[in-house]
C-alpha atoms as a PDB file:
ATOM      1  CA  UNK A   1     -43.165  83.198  18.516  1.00  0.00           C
ATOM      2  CA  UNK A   2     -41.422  84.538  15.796  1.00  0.00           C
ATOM      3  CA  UNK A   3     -41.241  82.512  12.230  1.00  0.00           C
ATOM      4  CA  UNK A   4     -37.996  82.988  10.800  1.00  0.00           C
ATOM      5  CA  UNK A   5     -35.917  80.717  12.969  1.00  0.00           C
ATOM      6  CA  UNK A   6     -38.293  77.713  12.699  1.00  0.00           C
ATOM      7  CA  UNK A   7     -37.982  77.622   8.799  1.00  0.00           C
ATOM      8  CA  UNK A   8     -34.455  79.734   8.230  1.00  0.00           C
ATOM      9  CA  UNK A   9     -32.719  75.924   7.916  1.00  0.00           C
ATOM     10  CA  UNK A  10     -35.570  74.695   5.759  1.00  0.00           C
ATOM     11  CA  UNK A  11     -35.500  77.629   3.305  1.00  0.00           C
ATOM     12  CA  UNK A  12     -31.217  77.550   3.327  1.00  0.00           C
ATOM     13  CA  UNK A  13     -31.233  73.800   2.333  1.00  0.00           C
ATOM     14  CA  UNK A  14     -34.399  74.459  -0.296  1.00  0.00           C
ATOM     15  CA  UNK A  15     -32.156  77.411  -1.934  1.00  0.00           C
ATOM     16  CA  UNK A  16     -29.480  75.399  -2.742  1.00  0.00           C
ATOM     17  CA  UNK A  17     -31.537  73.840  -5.237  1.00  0.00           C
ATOM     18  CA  UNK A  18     -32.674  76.851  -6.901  1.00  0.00           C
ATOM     19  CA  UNK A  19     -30.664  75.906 -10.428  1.00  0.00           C
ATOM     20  CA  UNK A  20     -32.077  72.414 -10.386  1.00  0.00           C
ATOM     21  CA  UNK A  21     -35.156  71.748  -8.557  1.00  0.00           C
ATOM     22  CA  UNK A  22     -36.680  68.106  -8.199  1.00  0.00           C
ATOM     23  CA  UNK A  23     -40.310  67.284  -7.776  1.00  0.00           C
ATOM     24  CA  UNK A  24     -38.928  66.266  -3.551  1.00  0.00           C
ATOM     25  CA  UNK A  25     -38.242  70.205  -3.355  1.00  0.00           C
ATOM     26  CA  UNK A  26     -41.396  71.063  -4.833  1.00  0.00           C
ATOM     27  CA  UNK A  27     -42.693  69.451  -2.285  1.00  0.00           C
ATOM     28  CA  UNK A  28     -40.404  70.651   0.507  1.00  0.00           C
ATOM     29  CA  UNK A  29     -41.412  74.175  -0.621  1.00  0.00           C
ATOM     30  CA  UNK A  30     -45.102  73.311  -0.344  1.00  0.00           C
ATOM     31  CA  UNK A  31     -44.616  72.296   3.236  1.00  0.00           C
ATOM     32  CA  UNK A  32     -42.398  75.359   4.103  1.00  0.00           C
ATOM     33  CA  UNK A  33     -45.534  77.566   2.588  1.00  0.00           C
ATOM     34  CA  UNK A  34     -48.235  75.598   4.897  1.00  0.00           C
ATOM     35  CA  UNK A  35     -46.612  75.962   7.628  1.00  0.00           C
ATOM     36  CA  UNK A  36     -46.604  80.097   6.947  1.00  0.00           C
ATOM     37  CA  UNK A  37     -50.202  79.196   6.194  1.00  0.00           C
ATOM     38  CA  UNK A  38     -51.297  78.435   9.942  1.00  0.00           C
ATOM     39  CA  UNK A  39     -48.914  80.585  11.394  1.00  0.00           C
ATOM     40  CA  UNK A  40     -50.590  84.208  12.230  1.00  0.00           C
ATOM     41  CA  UNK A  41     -48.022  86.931  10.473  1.00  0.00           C
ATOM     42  CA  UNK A  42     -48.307  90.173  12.416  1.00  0.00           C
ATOM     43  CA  UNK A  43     -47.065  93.516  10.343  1.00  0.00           C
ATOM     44  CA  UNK A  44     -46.091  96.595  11.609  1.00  0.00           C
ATOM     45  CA  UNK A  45     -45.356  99.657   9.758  1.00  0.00           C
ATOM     46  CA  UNK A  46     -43.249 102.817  11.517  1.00  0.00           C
ATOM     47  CA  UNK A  47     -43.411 105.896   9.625  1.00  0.00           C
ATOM     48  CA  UNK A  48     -42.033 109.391  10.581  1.00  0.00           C
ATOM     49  CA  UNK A  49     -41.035 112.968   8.987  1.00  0.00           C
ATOM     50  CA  UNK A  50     -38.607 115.448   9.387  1.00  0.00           C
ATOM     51  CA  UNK A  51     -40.142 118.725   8.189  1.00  0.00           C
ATOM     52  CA  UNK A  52     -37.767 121.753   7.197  1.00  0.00           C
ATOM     53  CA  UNK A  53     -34.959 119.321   9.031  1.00  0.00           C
ATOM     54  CA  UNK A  54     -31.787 120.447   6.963  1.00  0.00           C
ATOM     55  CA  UNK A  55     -30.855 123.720   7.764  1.00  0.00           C
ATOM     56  CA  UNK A  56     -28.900 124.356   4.212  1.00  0.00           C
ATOM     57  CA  UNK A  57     -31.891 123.691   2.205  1.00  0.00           C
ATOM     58  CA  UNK A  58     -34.798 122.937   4.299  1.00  0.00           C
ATOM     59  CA  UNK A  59     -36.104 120.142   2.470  1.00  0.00           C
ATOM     60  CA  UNK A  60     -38.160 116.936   3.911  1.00  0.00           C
ATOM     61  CA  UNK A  61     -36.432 113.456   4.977  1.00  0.00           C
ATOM     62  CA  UNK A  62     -38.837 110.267   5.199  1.00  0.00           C
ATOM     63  CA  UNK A  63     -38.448 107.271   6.666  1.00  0.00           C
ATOM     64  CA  UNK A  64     -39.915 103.819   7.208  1.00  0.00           C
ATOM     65  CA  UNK A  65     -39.731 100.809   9.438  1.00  0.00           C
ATOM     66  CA  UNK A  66     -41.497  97.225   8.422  1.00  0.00           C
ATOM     67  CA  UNK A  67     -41.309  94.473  10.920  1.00  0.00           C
ATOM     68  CA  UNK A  68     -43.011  91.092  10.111  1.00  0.00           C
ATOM     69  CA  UNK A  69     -43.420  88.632  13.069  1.00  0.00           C
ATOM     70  CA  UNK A  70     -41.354  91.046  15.274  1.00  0.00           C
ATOM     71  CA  UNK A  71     -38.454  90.929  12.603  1.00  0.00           C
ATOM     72  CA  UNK A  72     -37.346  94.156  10.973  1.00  0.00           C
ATOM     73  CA  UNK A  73     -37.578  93.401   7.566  1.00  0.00           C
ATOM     74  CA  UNK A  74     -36.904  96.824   5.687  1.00  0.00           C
ATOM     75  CA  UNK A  75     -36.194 100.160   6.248  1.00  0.00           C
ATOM     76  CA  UNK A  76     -35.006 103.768   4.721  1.00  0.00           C
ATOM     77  CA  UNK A  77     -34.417 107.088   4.982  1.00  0.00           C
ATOM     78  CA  UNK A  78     -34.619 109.736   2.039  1.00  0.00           C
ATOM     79  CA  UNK A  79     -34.433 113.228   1.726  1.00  0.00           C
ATOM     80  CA  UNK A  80     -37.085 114.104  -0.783  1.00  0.00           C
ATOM     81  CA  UNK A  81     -36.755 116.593  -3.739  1.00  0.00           C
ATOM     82  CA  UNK A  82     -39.405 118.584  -2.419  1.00  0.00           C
ATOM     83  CA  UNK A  83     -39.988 121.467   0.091  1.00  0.00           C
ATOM     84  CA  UNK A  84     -42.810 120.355   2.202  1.00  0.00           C
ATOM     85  CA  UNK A  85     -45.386 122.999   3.205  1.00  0.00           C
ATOM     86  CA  UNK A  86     -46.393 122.038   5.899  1.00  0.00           C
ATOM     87  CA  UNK A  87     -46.127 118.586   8.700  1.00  0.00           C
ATOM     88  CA  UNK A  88     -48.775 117.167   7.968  1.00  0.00           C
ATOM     89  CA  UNK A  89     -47.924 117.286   4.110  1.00  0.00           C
ATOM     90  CA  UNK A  90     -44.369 115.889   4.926  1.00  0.00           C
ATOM     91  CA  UNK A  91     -46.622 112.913   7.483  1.00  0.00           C
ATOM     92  CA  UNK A  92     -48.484 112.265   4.597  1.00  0.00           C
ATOM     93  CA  UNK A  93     -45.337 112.177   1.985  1.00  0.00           C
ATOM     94  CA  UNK A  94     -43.535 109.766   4.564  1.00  0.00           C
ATOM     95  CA  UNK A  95     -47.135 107.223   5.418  1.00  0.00           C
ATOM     96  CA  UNK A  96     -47.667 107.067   1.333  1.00  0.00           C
ATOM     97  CA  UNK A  97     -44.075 106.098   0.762  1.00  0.00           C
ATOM     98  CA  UNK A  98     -44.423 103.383   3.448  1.00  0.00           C
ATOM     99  CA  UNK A  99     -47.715 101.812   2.355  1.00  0.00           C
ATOM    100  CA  UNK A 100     -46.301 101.697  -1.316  1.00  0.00           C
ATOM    101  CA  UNK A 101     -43.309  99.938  -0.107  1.00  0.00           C
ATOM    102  CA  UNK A 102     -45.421  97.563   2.432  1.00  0.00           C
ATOM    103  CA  UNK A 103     -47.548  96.587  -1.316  1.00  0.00           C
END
């Protein structure tokens, strides 16, 4: 089950009150937020590296995938400043860049 369709419509309605919230949409909020309190989130992070993948100048390209609930929730692709020396270096570039996005 995933969670965004069961409380897309509550948090639409809820953001239309962003510029003057009530005490009733305090409230609404607070029940949006329990519910995504008993409701088990499940994360998955996707990393990967291209080492020496551009021919011209043979530097690394990253990239990330997050998915919460089964949901891809962000993602990117850079090509770094830096020659990697080896794959594992250019893993290890690509799973820090992930975990600092995922915090």
């Amino acid at each position: 089950m995933h969670t965004r369709p069961d409380i897309s419509y509550a948090v639409s309605i809820l953001s239309q009150f962003m510029h003057q919230p009530k005490e009733i949409h305090l409230y609404a909020a607070y029940r949006v937020l329990y519910y995504l309190k008993g409701t088990p989130v499940n994360v998955k992070m996707f990393t990967d590296a291209d080492y020496a993948g551009s021919i011209t100048d043979q530097k690394l390209t990253t990239g990330h995938l997050t998915f919460i609930g089964g949901n891809l929730v962000t993602w990117r692709s850079k090509t770094q400043t830096v020659v990697a020396h080896s794959s594992v270096e250019a893993k290890l570039r690509s799973l820090a860049q992930g975990v600092c996005e995922l915090l």
